[in-house]
PDB file of N, CA and C in Angstrom:
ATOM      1  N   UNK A   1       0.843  -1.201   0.000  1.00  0.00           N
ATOM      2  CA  UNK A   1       0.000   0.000   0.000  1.00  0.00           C
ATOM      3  C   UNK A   1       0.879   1.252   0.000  1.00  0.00           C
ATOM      4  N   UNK A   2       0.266   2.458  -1.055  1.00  0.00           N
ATOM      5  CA  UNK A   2       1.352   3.355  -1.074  1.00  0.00           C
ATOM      6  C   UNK A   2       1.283   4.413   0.348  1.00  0.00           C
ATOM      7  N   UNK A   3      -0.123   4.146   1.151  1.00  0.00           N
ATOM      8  CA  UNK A   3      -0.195   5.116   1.814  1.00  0.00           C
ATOM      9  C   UNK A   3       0.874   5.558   3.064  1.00  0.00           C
ATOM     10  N   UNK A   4       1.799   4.621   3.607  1.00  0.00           N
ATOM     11  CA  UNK A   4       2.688   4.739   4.180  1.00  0.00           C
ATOM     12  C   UNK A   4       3.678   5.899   3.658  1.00  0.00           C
ATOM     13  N   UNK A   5       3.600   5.791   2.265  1.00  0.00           N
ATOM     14  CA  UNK A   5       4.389   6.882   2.087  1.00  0.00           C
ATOM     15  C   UNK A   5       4.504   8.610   2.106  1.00  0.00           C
ATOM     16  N   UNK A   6       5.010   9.161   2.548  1.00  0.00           N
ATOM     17  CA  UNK A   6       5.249  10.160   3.132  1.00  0.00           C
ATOM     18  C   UNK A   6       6.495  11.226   2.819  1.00  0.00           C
ATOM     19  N   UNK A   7       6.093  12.704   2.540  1.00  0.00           N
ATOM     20  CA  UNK A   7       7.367  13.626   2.544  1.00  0.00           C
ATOM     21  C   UNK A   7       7.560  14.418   4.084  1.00  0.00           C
ATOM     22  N   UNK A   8       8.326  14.518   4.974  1.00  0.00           N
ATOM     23  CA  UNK A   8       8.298  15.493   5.848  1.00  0.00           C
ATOM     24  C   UNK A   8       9.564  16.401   5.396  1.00  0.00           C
ATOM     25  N   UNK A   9       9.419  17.799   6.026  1.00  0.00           N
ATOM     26  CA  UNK A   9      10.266  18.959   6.254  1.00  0.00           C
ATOM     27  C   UNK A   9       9.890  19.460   7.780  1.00  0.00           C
ATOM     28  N   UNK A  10      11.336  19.802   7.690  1.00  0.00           N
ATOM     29  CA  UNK A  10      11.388  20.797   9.407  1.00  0.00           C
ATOM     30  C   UNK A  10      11.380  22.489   9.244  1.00  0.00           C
ATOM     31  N   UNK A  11      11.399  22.927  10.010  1.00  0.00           N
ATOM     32  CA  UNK A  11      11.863  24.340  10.018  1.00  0.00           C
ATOM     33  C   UNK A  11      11.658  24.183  12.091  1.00  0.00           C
ATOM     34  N   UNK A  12      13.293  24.708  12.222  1.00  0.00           N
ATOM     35  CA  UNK A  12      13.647  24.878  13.805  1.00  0.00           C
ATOM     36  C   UNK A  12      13.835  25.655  13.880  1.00  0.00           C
ATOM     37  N   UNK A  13      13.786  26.423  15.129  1.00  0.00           N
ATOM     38  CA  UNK A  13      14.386  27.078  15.678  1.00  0.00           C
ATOM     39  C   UNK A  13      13.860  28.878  15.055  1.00  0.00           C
ATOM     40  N   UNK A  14      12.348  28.803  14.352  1.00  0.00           N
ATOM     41  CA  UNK A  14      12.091  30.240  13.384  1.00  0.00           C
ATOM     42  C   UNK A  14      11.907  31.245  14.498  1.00  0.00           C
ATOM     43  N   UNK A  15      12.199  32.095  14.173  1.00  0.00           N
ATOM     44  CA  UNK A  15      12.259  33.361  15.517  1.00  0.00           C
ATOM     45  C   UNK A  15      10.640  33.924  15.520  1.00  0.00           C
ATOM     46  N   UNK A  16       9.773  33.123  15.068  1.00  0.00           N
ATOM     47  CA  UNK A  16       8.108  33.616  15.191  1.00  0.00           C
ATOM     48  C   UNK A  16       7.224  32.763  16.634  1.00  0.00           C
ATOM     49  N   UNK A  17       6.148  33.268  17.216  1.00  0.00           N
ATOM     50  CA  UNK A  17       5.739  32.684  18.105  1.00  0.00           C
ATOM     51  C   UNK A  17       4.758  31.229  17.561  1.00  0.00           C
ATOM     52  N   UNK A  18       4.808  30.841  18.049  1.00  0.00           N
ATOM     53  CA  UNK A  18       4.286  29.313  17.590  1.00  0.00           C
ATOM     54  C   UNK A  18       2.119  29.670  17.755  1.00  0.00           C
ATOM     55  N   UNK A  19       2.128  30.245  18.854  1.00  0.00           N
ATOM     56  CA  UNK A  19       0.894  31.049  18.558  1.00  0.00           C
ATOM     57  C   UNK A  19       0.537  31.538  16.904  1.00  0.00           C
ATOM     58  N   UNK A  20       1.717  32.418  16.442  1.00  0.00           N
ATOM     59  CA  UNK A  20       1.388  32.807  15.268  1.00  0.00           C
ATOM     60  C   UNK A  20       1.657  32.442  14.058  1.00  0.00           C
ATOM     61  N   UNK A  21       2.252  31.248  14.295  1.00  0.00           N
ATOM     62  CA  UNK A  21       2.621  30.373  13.300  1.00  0.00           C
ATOM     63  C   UNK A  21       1.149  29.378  13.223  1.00  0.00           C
ATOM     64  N   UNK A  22       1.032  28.580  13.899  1.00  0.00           N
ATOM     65  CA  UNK A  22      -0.540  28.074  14.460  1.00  0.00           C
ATOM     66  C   UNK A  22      -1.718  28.514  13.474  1.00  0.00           C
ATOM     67  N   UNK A  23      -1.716  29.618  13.825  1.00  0.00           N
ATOM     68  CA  UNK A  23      -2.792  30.000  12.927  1.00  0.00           C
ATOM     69  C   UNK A  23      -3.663  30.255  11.093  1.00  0.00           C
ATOM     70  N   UNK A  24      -1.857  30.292  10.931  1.00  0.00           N
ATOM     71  CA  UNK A  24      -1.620  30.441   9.625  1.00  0.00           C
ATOM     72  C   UNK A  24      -1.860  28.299   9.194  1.00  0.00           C
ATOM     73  N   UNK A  25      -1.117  27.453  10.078  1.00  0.00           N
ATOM     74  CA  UNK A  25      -0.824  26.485   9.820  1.00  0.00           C
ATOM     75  C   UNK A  25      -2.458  25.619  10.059  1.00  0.00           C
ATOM     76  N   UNK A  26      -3.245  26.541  10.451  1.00  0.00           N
ATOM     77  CA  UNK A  26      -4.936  25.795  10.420  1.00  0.00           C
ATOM     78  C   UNK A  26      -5.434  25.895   9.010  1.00  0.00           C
ATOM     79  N   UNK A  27      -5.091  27.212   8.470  1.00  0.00           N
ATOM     80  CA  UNK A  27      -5.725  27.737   7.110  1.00  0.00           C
ATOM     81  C   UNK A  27      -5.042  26.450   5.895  1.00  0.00           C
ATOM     82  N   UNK A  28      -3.536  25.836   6.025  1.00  0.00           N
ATOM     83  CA  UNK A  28      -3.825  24.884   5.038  1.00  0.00           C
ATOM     84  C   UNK A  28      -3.594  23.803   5.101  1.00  0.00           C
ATOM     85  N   UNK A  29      -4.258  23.308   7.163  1.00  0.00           N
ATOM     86  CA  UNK A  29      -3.961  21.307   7.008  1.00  0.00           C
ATOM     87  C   UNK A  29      -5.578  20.737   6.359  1.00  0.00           C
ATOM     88  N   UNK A  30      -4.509  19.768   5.491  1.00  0.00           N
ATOM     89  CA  UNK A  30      -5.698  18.917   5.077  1.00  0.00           C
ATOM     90  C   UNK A  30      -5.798  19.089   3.390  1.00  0.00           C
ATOM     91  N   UNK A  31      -5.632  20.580   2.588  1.00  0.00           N
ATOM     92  CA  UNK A  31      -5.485  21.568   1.333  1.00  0.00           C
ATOM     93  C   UNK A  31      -4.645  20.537   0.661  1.00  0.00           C
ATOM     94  N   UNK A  32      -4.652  20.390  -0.267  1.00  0.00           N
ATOM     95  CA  UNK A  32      -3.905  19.920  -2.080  1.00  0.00           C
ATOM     96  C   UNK A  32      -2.258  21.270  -1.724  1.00  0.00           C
ATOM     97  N   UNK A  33      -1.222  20.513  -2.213  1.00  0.00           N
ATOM     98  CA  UNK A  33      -0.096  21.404  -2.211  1.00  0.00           C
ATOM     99  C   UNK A  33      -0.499  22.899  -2.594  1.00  0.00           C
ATOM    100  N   UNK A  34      -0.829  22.660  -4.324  1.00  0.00           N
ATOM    101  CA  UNK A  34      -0.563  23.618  -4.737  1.00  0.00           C
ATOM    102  C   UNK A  34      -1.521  24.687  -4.139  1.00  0.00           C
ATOM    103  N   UNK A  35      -2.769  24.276  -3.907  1.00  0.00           N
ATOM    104  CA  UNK A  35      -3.753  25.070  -3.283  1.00  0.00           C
ATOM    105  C   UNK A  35      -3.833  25.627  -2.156  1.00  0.00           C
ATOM    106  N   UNK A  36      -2.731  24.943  -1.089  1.00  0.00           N
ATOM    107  CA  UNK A  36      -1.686  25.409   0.413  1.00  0.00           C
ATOM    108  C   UNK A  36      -0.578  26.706   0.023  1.00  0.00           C
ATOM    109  N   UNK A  37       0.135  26.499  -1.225  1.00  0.00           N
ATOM    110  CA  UNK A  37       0.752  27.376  -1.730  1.00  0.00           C
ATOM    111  C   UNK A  37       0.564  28.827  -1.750  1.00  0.00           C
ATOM    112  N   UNK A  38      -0.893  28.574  -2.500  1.00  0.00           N
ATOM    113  CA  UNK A  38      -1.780  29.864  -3.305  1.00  0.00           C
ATOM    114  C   UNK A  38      -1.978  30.411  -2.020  1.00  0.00           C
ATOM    115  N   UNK A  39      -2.852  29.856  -0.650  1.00  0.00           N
ATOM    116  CA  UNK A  39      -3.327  29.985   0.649  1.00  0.00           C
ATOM    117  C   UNK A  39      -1.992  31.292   1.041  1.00  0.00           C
ATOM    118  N   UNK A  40      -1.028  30.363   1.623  1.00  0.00           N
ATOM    119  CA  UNK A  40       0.373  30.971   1.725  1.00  0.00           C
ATOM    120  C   UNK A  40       0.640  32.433   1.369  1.00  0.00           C
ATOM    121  N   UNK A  41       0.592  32.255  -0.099  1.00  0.00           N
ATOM    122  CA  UNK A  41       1.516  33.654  -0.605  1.00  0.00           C
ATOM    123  C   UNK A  41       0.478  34.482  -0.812  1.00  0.00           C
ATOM    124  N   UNK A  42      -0.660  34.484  -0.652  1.00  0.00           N
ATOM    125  CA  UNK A  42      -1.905  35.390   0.172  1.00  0.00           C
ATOM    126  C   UNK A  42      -2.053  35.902   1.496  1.00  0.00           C
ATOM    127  N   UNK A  43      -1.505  35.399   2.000  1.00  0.00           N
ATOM    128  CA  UNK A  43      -2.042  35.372   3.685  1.00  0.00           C
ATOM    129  C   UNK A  43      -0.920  36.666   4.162  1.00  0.00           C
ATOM    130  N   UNK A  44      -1.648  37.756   4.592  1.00  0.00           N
ATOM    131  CA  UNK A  44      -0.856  38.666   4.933  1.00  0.00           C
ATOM    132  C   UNK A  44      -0.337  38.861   6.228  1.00  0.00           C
ATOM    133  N   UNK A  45       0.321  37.187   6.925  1.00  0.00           N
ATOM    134  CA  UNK A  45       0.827  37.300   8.395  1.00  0.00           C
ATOM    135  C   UNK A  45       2.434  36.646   7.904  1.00  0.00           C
ATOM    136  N   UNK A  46       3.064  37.055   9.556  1.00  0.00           N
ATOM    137  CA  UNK A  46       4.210  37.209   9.018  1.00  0.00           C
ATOM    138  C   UNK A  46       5.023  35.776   8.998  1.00  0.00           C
ATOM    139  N   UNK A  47       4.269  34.469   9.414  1.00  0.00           N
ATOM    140  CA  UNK A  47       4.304  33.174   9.349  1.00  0.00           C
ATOM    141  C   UNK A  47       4.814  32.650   8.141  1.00  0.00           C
ATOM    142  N   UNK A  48       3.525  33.342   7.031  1.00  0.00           N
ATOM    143  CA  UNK A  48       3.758  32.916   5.583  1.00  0.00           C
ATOM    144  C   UNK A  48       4.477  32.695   4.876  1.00  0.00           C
ATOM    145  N   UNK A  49       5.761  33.520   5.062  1.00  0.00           N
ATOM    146  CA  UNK A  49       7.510  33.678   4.260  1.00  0.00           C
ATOM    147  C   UNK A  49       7.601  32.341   4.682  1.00  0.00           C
ATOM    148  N   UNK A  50       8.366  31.888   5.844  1.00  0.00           N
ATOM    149  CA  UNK A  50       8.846  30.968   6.022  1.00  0.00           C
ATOM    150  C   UNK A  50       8.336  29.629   6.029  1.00  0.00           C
ATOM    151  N   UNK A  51       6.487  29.814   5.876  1.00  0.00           N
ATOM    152  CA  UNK A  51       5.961  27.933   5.526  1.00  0.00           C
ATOM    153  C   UNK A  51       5.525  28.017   4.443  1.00  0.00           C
ATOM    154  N   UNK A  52       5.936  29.145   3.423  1.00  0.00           N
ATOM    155  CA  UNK A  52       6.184  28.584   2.493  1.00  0.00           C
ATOM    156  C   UNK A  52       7.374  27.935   1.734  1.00  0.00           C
ATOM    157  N   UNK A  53       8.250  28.650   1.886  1.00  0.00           N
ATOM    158  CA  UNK A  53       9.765  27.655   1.980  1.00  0.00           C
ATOM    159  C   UNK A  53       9.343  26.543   2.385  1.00  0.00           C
ATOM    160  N   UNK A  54       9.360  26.355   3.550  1.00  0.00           N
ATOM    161  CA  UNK A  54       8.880  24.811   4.694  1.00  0.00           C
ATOM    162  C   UNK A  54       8.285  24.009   3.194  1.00  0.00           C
ATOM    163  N   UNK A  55       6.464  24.082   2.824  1.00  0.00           N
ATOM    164  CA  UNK A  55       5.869  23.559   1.756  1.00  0.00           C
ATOM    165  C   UNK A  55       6.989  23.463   0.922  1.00  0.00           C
ATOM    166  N   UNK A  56       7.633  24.576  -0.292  1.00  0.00           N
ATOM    167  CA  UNK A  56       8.709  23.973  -1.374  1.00  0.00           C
ATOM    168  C   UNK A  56       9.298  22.695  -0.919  1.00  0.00           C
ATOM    169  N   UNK A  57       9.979  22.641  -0.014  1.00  0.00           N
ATOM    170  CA  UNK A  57      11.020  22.019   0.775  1.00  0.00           C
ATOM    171  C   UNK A  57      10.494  20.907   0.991  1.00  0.00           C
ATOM    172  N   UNK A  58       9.524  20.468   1.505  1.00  0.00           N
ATOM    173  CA  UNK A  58       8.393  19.776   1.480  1.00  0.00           C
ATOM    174  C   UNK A  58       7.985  18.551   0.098  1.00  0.00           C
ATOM    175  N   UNK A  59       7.725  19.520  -0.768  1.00  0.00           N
ATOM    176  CA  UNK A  59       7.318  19.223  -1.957  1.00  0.00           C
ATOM    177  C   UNK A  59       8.447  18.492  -2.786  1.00  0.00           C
ATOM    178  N   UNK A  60       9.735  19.382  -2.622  1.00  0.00           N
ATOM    179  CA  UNK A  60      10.540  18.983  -3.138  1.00  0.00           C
ATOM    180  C   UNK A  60      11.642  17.795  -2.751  1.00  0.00           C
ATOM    181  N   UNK A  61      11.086  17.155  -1.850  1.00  0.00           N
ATOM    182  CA  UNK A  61      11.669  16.132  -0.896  1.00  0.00           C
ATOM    183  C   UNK A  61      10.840  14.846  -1.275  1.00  0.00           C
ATOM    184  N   UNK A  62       9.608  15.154  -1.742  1.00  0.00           N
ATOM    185  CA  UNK A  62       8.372  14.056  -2.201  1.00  0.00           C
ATOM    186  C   UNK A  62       8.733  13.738  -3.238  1.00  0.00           C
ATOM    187  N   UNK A  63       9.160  15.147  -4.538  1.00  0.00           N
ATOM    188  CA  UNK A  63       9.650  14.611  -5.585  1.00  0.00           C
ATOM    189  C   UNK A  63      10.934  13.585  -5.356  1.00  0.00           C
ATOM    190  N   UNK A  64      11.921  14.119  -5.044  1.00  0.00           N
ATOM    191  CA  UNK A  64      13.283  13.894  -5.440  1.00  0.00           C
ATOM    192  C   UNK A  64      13.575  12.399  -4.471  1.00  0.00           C
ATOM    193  N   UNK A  65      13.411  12.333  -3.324  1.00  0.00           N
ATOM    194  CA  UNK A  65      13.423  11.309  -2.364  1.00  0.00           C
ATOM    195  C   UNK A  65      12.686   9.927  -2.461  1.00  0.00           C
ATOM    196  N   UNK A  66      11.183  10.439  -2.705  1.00  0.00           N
ATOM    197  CA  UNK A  66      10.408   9.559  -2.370  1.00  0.00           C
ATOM    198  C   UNK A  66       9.820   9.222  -3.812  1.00  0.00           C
ATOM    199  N   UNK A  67      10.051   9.843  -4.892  1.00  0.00           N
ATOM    200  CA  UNK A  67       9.314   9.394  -6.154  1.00  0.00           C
ATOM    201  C   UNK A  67       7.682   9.606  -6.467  1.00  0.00           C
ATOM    202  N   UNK A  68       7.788  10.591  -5.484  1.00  0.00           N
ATOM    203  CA  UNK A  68       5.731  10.848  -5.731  1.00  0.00           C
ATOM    204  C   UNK A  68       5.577  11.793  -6.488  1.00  0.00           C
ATOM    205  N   UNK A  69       4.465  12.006  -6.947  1.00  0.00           N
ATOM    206  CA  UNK A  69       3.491  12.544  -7.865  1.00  0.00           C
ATOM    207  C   UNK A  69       3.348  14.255  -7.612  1.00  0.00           C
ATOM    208  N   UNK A  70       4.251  15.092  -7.858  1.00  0.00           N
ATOM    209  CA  UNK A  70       3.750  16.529  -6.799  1.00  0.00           C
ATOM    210  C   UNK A  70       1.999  16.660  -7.282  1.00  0.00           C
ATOM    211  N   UNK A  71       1.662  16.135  -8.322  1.00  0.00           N
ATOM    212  CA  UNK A  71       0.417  17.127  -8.446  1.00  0.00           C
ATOM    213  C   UNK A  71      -0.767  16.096  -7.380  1.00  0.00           C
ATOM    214  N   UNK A  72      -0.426  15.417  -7.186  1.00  0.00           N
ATOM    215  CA  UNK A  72      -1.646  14.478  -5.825  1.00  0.00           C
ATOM    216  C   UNK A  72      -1.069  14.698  -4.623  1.00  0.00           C
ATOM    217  N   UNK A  73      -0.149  16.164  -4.136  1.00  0.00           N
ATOM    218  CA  UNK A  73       0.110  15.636  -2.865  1.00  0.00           C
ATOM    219  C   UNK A  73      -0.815  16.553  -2.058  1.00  0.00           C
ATOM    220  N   UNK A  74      -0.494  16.138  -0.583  1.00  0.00           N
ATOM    221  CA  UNK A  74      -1.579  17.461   0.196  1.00  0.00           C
ATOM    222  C   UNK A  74      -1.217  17.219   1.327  1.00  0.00           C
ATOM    223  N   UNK A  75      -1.390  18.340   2.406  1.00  0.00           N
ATOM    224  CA  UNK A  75      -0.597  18.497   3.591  1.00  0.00           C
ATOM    225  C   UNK A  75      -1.751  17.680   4.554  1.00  0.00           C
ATOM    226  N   UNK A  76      -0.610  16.443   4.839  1.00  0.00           N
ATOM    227  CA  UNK A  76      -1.257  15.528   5.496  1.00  0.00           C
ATOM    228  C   UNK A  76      -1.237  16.126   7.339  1.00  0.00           C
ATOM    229  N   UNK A  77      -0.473  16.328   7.612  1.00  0.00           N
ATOM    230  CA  UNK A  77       0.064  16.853   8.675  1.00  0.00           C
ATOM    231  C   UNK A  77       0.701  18.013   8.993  1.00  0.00           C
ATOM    232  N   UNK A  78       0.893  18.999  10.034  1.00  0.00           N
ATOM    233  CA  UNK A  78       1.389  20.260   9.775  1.00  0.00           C
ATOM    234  C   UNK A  78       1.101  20.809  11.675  1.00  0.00           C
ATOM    235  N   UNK A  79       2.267  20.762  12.211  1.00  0.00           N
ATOM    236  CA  UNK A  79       1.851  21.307  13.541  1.00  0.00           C
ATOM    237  C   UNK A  79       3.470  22.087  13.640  1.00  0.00           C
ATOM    238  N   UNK A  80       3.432  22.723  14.840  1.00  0.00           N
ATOM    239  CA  UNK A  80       3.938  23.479  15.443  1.00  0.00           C
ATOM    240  C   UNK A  80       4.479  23.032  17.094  1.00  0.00           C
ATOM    241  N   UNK A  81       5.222  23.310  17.695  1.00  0.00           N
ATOM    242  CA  UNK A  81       5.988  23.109  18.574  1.00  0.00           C
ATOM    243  C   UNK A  81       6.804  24.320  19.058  1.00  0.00           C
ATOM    244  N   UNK A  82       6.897  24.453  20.527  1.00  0.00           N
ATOM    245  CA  UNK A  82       7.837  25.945  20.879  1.00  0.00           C
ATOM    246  C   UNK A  82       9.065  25.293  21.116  1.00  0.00           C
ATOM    247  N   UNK A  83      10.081  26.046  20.465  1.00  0.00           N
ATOM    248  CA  UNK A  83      11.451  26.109  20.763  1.00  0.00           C
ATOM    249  C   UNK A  83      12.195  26.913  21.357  1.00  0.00           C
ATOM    250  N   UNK A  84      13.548  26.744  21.884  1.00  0.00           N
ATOM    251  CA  UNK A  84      13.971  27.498  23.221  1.00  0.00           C
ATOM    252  C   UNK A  84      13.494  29.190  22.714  1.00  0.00           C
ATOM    253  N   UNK A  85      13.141  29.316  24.244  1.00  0.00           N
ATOM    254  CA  UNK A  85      13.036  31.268  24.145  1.00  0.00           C
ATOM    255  C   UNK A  85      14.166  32.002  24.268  1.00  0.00           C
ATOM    256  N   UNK A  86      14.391  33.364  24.277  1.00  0.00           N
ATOM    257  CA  UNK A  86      15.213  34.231  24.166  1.00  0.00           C
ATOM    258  C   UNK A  86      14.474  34.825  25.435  1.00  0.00           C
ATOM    259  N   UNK A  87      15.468  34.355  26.501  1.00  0.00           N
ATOM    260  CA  UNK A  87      15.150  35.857  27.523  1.00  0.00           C
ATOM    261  C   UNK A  87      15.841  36.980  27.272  1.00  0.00           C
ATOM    262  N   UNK A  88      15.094  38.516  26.759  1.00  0.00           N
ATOM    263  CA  UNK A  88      15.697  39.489  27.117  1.00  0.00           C
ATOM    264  C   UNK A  88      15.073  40.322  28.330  1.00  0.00           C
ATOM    265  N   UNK A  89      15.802  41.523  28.449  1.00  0.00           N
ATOM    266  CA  UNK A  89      15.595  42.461  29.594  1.00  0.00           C
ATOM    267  C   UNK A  89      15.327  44.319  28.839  1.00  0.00           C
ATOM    268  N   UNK A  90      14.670  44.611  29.348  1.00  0.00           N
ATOM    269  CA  UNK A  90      13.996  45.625  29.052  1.00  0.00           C
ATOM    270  C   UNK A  90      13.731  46.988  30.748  1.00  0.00           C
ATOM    271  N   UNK A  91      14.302  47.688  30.292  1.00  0.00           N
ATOM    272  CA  UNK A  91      14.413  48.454  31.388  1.00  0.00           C
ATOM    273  C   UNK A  91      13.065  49.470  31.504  1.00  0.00           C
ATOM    274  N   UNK A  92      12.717  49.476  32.662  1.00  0.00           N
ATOM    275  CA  UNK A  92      11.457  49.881  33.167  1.00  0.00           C
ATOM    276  C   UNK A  92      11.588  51.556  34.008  1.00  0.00           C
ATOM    277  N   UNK A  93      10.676  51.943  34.805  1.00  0.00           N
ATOM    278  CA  UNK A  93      10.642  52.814  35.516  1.00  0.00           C
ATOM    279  C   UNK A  93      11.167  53.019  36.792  1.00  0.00           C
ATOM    280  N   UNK A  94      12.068  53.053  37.402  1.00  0.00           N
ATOM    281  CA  UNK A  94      12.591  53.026  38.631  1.00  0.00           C
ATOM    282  C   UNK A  94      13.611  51.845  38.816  1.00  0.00           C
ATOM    283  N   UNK A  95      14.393  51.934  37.926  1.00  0.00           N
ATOM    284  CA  UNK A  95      15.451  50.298  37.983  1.00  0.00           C
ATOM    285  C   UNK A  95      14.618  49.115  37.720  1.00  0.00           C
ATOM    286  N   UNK A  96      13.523  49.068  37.763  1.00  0.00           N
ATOM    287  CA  UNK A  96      12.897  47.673  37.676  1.00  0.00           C
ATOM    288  C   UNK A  96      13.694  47.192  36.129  1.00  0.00           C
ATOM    289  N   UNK A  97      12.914  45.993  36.158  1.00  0.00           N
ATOM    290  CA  UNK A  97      13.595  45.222  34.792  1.00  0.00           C
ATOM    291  C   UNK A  97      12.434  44.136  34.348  1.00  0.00           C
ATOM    292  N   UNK A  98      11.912  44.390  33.137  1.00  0.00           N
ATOM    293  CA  UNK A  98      11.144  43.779  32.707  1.00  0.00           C
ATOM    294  C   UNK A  98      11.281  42.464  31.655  1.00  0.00           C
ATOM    295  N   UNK A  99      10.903  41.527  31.936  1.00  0.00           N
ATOM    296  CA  UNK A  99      11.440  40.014  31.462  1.00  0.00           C
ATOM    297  C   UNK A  99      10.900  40.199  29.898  1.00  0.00           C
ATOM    298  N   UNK A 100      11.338  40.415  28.445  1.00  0.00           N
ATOM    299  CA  UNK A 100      11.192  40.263  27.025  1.00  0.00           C
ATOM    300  C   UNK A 100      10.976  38.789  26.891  1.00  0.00           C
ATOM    301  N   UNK A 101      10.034  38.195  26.180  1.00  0.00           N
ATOM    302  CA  UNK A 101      10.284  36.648  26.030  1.00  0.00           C
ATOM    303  C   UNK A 101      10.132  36.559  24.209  1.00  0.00           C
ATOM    304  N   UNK A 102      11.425  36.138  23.571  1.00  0.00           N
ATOM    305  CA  UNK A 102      11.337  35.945  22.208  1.00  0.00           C
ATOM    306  C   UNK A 102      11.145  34.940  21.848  1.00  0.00           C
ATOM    307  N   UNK A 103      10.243  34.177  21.305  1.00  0.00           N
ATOM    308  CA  UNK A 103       9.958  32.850  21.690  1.00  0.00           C
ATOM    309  C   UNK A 103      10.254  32.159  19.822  1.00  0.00           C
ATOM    310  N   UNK A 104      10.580  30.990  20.270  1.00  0.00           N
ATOM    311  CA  UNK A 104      10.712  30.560  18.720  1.00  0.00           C
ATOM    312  C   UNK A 104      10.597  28.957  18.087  1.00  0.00           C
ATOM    313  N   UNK A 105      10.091  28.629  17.386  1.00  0.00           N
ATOM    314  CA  UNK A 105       9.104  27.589  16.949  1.00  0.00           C
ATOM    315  C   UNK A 105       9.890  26.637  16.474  1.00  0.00           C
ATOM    316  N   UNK A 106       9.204  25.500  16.586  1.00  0.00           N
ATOM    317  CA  UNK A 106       9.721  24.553  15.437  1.00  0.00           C
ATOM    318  C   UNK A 106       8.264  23.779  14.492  1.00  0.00           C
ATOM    319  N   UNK A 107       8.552  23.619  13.361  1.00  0.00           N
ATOM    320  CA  UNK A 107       7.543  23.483  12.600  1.00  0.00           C
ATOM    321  C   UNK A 107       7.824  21.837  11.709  1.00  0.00           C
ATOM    322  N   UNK A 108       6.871  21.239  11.721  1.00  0.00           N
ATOM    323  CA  UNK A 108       6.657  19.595  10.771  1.00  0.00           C
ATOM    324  C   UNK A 108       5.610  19.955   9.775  1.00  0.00           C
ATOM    325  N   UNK A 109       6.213  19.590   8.879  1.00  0.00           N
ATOM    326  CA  UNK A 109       4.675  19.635   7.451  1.00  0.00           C
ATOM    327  C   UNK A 109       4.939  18.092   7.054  1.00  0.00           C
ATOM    328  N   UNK A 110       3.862  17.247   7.116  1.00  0.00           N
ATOM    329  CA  UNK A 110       4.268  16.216   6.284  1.00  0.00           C
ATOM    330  C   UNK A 110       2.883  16.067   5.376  1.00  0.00           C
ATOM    331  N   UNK A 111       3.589  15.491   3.820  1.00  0.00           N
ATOM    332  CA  UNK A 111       2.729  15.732   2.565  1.00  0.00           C
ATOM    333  C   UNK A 111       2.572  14.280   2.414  1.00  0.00           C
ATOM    334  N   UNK A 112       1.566  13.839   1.420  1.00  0.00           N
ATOM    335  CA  UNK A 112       1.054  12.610   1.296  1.00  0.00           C
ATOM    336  C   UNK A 112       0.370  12.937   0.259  1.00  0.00           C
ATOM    337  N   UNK A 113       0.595  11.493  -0.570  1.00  0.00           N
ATOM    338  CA  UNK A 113      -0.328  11.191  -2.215  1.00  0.00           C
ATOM    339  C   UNK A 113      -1.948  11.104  -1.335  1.00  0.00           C
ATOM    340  N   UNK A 114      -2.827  11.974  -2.331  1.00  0.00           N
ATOM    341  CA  UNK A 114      -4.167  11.557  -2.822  1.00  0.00           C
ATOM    342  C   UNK A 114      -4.277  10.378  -2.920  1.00  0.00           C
ATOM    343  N   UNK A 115      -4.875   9.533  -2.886  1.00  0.00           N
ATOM    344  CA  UNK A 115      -5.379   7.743  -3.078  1.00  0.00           C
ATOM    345  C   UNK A 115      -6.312   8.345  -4.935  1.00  0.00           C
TER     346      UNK A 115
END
């Protein structure tokens, strides 16, 4: 059965909050590649740059690796995960010191043939 087969891509360590990565990444689980694509380079958040790379990367790992079909594939899977934060410090009113948290993601897309 071909359905075992599978493309994944990573993206670690992106300096975006996984909150706002999330959101973008609801709009295309489940979508046909190319139609995740189109989704993508529409979507005016700042997620989009980088899952779309992620998708190419993606896509192009199905071709070249795995021997599948790009035009039947579709984002079988697609979540998000937080990766280490960036504590900074931010100076306040009276010496205080206010905790900055830069938080940063790690991202899985995995693509799969249409049946």
């Amino acid at each position: 059965m071909e359905d075992s087969m599978e493309a994944r891509a990573y993206l670690k360590y992106a300096r975006i909050s996984p909150r706002k990565v999330g959101v973008v990444l609801d709009l295309i689980r489940n979508k046909p590649a190319n139609v995740a694509m189109a989704i993508l380079k529409n979507t005016p958040k700042a997620a989009g740059e980088p899952l779309t790379k992620l998708l190419k990367s993606a896509v192009a790992n199905a071709e070249n690796n795995n021997n599948m079909d790009v035009s039947r594939l579709y984002v079988a899977q697609c979540f998000v995960c937080p990766g280490p934060i960036l504590k900074r410090i931010r100076p306040r009113a009276q010496g205080r010191a206010f905790r900055i948290l830069k938080r940063t993601s790690h991202v899985t897309m995995v693509l799969k043939e249409k049946e």
